[in-house]
Protein backbone atom coordinates (compact mmCIF):
# COMPACT_ATOMS: atom_id res chain seq x y z
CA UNK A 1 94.61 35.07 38.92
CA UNK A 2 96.92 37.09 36.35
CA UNK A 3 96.39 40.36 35.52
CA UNK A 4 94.22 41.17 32.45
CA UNK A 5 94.49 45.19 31.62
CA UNK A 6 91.38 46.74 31.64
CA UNK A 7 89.20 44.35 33.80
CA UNK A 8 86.24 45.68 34.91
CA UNK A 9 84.99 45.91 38.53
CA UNK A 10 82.93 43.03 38.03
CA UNK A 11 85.33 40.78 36.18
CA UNK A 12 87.61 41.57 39.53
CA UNK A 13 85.38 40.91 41.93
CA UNK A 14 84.16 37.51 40.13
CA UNK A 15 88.54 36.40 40.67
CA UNK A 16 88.39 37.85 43.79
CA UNK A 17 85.31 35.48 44.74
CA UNK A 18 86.71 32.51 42.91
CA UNK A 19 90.52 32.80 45.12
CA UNK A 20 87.65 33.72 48.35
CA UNK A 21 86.28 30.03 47.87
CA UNK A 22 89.26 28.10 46.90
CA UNK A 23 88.97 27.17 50.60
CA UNK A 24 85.38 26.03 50.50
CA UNK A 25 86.19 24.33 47.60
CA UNK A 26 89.20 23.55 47.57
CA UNK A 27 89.44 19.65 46.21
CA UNK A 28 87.12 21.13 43.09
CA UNK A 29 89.39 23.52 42.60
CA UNK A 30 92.26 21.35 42.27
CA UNK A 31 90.17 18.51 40.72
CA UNK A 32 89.67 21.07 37.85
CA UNK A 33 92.89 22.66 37.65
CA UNK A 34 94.66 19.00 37.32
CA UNK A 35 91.45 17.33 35.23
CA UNK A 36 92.38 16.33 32.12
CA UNK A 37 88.95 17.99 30.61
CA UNK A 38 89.42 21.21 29.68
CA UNK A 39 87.49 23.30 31.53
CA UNK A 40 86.20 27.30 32.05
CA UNK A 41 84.43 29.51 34.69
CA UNK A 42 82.17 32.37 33.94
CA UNK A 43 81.13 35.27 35.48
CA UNK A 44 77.11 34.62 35.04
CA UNK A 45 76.80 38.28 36.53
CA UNK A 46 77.99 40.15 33.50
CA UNK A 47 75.73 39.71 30.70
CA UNK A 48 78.54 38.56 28.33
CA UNK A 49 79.75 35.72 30.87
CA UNK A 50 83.23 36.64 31.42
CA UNK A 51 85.55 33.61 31.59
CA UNK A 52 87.16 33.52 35.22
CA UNK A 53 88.92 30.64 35.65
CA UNK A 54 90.40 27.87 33.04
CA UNK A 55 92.50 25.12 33.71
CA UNK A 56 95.72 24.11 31.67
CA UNK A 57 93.37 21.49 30.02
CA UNK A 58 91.44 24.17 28.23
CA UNK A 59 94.71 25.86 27.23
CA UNK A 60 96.23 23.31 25.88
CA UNK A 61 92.92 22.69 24.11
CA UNK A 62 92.94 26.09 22.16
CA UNK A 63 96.67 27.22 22.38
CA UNK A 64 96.05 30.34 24.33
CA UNK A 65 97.49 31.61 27.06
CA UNK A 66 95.78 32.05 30.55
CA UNK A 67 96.59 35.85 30.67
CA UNK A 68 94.84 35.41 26.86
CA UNK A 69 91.69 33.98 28.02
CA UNK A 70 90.66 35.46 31.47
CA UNK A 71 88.38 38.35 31.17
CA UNK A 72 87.05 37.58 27.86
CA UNK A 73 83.59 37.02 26.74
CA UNK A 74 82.86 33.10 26.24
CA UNK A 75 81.31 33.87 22.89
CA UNK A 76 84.90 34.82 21.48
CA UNK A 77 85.80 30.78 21.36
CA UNK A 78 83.12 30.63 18.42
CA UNK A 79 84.99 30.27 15.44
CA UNK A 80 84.23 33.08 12.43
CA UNK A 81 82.33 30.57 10.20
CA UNK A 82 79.67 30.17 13.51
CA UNK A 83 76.12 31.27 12.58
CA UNK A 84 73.57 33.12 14.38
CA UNK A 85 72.27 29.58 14.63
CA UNK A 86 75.17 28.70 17.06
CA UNK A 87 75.00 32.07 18.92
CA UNK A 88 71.53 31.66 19.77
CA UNK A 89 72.13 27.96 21.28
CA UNK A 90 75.29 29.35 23.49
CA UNK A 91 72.98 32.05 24.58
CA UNK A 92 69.96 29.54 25.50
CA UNK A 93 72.44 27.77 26.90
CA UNK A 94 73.98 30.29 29.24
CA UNK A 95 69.79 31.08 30.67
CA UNK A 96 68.93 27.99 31.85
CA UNK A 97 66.38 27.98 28.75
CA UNK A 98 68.28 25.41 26.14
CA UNK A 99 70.32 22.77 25.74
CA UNK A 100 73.01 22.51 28.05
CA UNK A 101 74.99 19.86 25.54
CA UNK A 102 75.75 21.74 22.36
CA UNK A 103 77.98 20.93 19.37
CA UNK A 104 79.72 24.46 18.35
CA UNK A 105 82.34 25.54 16.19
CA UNK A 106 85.09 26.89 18.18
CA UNK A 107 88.59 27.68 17.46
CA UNK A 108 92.22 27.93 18.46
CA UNK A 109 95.08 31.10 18.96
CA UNK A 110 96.05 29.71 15.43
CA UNK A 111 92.98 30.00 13.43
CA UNK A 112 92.46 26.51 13.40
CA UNK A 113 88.87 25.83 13.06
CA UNK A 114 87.33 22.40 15.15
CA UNK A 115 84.22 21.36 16.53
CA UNK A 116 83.64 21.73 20.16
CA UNK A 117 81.14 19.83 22.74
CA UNK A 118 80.27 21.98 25.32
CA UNK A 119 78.18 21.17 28.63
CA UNK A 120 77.34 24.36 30.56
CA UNK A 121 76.16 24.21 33.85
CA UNK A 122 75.08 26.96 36.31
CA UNK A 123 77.05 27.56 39.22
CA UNK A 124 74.85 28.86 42.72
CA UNK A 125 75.19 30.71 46.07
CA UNK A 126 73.93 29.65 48.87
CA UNK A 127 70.54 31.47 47.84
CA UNK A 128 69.98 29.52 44.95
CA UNK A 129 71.36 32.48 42.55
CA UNK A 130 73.62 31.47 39.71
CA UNK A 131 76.66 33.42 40.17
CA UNK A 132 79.08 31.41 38.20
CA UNK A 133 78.92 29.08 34.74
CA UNK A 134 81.10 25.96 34.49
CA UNK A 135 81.73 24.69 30.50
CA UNK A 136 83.28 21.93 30.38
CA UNK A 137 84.43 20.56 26.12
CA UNK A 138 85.42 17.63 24.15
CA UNK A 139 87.03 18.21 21.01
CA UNK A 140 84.41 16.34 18.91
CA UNK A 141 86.56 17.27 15.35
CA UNK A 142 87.42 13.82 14.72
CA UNK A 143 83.71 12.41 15.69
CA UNK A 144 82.62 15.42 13.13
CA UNK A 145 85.02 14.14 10.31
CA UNK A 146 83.96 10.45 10.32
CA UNK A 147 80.50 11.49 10.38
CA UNK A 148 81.26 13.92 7.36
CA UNK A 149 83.02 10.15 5.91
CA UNK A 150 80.38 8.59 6.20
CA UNK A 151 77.58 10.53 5.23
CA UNK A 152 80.06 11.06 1.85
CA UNK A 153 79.80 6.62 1.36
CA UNK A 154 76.07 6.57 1.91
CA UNK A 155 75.28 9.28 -0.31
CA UNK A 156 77.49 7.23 -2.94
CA UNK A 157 75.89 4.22 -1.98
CA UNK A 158 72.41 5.87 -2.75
CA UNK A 159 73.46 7.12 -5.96
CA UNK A 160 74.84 4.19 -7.27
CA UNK A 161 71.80 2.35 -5.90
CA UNK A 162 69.51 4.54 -7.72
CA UNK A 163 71.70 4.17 -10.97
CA UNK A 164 71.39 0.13 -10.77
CA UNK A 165 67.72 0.66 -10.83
CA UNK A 166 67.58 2.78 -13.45
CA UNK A 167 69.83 0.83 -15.72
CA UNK A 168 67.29 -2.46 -14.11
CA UNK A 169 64.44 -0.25 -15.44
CA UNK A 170 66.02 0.33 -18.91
CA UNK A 171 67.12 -3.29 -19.46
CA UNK A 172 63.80 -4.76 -18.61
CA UNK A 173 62.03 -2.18 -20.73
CA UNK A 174 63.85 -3.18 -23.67
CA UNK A 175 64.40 -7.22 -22.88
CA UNK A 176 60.64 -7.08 -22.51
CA UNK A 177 59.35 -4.97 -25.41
CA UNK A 178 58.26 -7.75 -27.32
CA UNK A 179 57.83 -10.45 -25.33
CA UNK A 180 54.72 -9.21 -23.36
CA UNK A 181 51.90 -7.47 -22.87
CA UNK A 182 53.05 -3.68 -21.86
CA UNK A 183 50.51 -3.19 -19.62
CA UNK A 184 52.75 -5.69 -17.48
CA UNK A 185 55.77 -4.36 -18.65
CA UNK A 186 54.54 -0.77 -17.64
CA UNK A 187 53.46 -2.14 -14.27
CA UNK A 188 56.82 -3.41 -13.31
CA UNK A 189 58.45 -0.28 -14.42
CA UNK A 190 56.31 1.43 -11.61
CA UNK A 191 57.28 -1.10 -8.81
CA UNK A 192 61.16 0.02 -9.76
CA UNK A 193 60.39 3.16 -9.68
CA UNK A 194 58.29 3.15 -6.52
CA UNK A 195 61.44 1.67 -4.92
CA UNK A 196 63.50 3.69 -6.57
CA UNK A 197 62.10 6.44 -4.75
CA UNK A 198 61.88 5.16 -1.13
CA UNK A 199 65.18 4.42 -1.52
CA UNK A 200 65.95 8.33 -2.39
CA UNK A 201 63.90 9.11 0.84
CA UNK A 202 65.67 7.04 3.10
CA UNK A 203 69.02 8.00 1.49
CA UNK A 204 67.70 11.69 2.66
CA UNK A 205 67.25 10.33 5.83
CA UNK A 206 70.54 8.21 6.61
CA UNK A 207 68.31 5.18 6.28
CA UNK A 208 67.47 6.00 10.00
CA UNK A 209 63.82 6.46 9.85
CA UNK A 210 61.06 8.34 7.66
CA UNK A 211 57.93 10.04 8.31
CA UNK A 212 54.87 8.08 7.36
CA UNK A 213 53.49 11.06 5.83
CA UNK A 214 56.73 11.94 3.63
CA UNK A 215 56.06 7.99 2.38
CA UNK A 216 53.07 9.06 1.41
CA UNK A 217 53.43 12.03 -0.35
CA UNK A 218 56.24 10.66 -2.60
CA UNK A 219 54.95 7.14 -3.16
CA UNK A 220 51.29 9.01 -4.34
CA UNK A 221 52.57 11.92 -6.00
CA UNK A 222 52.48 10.16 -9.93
CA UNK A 223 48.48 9.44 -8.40
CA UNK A 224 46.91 12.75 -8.04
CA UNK A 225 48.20 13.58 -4.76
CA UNK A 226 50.00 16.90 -5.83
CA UNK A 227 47.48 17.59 -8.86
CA UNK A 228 45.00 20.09 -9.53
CA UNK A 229 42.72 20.60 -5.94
CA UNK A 230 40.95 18.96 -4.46
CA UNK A 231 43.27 16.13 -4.20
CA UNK A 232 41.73 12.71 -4.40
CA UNK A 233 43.38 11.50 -1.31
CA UNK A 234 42.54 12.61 2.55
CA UNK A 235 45.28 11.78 5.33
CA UNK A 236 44.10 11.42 9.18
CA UNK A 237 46.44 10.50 12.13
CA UNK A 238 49.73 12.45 13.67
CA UNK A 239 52.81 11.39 11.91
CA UNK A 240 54.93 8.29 12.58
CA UNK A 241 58.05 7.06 12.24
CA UNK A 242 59.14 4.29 10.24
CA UNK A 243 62.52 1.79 9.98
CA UNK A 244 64.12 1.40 6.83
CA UNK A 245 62.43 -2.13 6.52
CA UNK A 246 58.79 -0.87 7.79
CA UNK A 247 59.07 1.77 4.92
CA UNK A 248 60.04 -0.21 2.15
CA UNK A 249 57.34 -2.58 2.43
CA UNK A 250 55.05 -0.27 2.84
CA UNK A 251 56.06 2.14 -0.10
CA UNK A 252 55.56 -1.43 -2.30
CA UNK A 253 51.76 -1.38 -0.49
CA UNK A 254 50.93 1.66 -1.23
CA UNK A 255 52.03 1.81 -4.55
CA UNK A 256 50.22 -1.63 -5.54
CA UNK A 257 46.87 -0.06 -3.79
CA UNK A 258 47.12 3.26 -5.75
CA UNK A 259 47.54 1.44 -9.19
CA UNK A 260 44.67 -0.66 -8.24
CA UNK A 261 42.55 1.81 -7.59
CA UNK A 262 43.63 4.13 -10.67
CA UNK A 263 42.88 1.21 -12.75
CA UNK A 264 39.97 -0.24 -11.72
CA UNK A 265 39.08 1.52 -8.37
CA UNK A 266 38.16 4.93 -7.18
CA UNK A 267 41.04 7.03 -8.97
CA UNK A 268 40.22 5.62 -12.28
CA UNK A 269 38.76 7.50 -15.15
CA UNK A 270 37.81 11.27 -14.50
CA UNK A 271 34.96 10.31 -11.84
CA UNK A 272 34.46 12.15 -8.51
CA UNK A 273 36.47 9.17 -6.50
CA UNK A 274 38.44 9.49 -3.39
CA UNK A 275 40.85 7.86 -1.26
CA UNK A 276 40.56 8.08 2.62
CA UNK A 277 43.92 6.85 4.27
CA UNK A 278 43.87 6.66 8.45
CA UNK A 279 45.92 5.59 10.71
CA UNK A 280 46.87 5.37 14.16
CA UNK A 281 49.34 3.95 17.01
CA UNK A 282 48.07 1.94 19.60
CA UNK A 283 49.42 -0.69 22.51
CA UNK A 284 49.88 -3.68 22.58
CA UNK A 285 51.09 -6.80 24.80
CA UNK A 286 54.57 -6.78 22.53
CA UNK A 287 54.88 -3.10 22.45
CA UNK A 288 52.80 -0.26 19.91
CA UNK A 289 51.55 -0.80 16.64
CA UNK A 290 50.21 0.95 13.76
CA UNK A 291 46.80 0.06 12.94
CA UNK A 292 45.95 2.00 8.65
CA UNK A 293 43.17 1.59 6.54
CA UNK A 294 43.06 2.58 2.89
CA UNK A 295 39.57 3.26 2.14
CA UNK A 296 38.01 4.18 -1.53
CA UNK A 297 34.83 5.62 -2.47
CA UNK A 298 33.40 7.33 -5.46
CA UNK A 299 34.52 4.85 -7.92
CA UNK A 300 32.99 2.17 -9.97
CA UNK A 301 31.73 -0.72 -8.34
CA UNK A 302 34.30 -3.31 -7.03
CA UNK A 303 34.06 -7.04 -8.03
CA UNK A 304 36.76 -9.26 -6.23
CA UNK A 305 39.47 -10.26 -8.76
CA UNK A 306 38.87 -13.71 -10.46
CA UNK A 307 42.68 -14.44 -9.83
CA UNK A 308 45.62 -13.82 -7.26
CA UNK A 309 47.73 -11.59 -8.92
CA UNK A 310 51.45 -10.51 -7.82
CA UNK A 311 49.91 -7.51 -6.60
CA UNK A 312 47.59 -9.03 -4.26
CA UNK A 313 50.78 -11.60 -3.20
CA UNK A 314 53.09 -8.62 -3.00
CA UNK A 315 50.58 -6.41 -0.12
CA UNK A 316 49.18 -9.53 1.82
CA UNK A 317 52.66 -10.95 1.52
CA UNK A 318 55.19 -8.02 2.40
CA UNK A 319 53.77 -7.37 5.79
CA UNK A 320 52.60 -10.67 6.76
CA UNK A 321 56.52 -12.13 5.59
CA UNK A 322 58.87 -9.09 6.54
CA UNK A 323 57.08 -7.42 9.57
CA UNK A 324 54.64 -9.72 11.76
CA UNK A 325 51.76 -7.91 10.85
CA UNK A 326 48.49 -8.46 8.95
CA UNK A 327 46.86 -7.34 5.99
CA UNK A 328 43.18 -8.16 4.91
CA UNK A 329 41.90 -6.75 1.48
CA UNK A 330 38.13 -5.95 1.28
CA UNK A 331 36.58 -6.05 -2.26
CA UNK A 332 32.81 -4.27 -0.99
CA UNK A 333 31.52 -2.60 -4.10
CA UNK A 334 31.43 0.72 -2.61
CA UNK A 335 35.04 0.72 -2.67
CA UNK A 336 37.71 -1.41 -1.93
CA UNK A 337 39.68 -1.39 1.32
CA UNK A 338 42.97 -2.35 2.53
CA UNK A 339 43.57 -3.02 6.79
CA UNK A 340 46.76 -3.07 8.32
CA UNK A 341 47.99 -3.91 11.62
CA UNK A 342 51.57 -4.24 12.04
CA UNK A 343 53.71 -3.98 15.25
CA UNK A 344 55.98 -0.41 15.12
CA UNK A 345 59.66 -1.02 16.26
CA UNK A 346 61.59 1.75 17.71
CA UNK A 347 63.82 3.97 15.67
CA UNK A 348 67.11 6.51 16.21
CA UNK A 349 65.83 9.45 18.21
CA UNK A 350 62.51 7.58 19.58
């Protein structure tokens, strides 16, 4: 090993062990001193873990020199823009007690700032003590800028989505002015706008997946939902995850089911009505579904519809059409009820 000035006793007995079991492990030795990974040993008896040993991978990596780099604390790679955030992974890391994969920002002799992944792994004696770390990194600055890319087109994507609608929303409302009743023209100004705003959370959410909740909460809000307590609507069932295509058919249900009921149902006029909304995930033969139920009480007394409207098309339709499930609509005048069954695929991070 080079001399470092002012190495402590440990730091020189952790070389001194390391050139001790070059001839236990000798091919590992040479496997990482010729590996084209860049790679790092650690003292994991000092409390700062000490670097040891790095191979000419890991300074050609960062530009330093190996007389620059032995005897330091691993935390100085860290670039200066890395948060407590970052320190407190690295140090989770280092105890057995995080993840050993982590995504930092490191940084070279130059200054030059890039985005390091680093897999730590404990080294151990024969008793089972970790004496050593190994970190291993892949410079991940390249993965980090085309993510950066294209999160930059799908946020431009979303806002020029939700500029279309609007200008949709404006030409309809005054193409159809005149030309019909408003109380239609008013109800597909809400359908845009329902969209409009499941495609905002999804844009949020790199049109990956979205809580059911979250859907719920923005699609309701205009309905009472964030108004003056108690709200009008109760939620039961942990929190699920929906595709892009699961939650934009179901944003369209819920929204037709909420104007329903706030015109005819149990959120219309100032009365005491309430919706109950329930779900839950169960298995199946063809993998787990979501079984929800929109339930109203409170309200006026139901009567079934004496025609099929494009509401009732649009929720028996969407689900039945676009996801292989089923939807049955219950007119009982105590309130009227919506059932869903629909199968749940698997999203990112599932």
């Amino acid at each position: 090993m080079p001399q470092v000035a002012h190495k402590s006793e440990g730091q020189k007995g952790a070389e001194a062990e390391v050139d001790s079991r070059r001839n236990d492990l000798g091919p590992f030795v040479v496997a990482a001193e010729s590996s084209r990974m860049p790679m790092v040993f650690t003292n994991a008896r000092e409390p700062s873990d000490r670097i040891i040993f790095a191979n000419d991978s890991f300074l050609a990596l960062t530009g330093y020199a190996r007389v620059e780099v032995l005897g330091q604390a691993f935390e100085f790679l860290l670039a200066p823009n890395a948060d407590e955030d970052h320190r407190q992974q690295l140090a989770a890391a280092f105890s057995g007690r995080g993840e050993d994969l982590l995504e930092l920002p490191l940084h070279r002799k130059d200054g030059d700032t890039f985005w390091g992944g680093v897999f730590v792994s404990p080294v151990r004696d024969e008793a089972g003590a970790v004496v050593q770390h190994f970190a291993s990194f892949v410079d991940l600055t390249r993965h980090i800028r085309e993510k950066e890319h294209l999160r930059f087109l799908l946020d431009e994507l979303n806002h020029r989505t939700q500029n279309t609608l609007a200008t949709v929303l404006a030409i309809a409302g005054q193409t159809l002015r005149n030309a019909i009743d408003r109380q239609d023209v008013e109800a597909f100004e809400g359908r845009i706008l329902a969209l409009s705003k499941v495609h905002g959370i999804l844009g949020r959410h790199e049109w990956l997946a979205v809580g059911l909740r979250e859907l719920l909460d923005r699609i309701l809000e205009p309905f009472g939902i964030a108004g003056e307590p108690p709200s009008r609507f109760t939620f039961t069932g942990a929190d699920v995850r929906l595709d892009a295509r699961a939650a934009l058919n179901l944003a369209m249900v819920f929204h037709e089911l909420a104007t329903n009921a706030a015109k005819y149902g149990a959120l219309s006029g100032a009365g005491a009505g309430v919706v109950a909304i329930a779900w839950k995930v169960e298995p199946s033969p063809q993998g787990d579904q979501l079984r929800l139920s929109w339930q109203e009480s409170g309200g006026p007394a139901v009567a079934p519809p004496s025609r099929r409207g494009f509401g009732s098309r649009l929720i028996e339709g969407a689900l039945a059409d676009m996801l292989g499930g089923e939807v049955h609509l219950d007119y009982d005048p105590a309130g009227a009820a919506c059932h869903i069954v629909m199968p749940l695929p698997k999203v990112a991070g599932d």
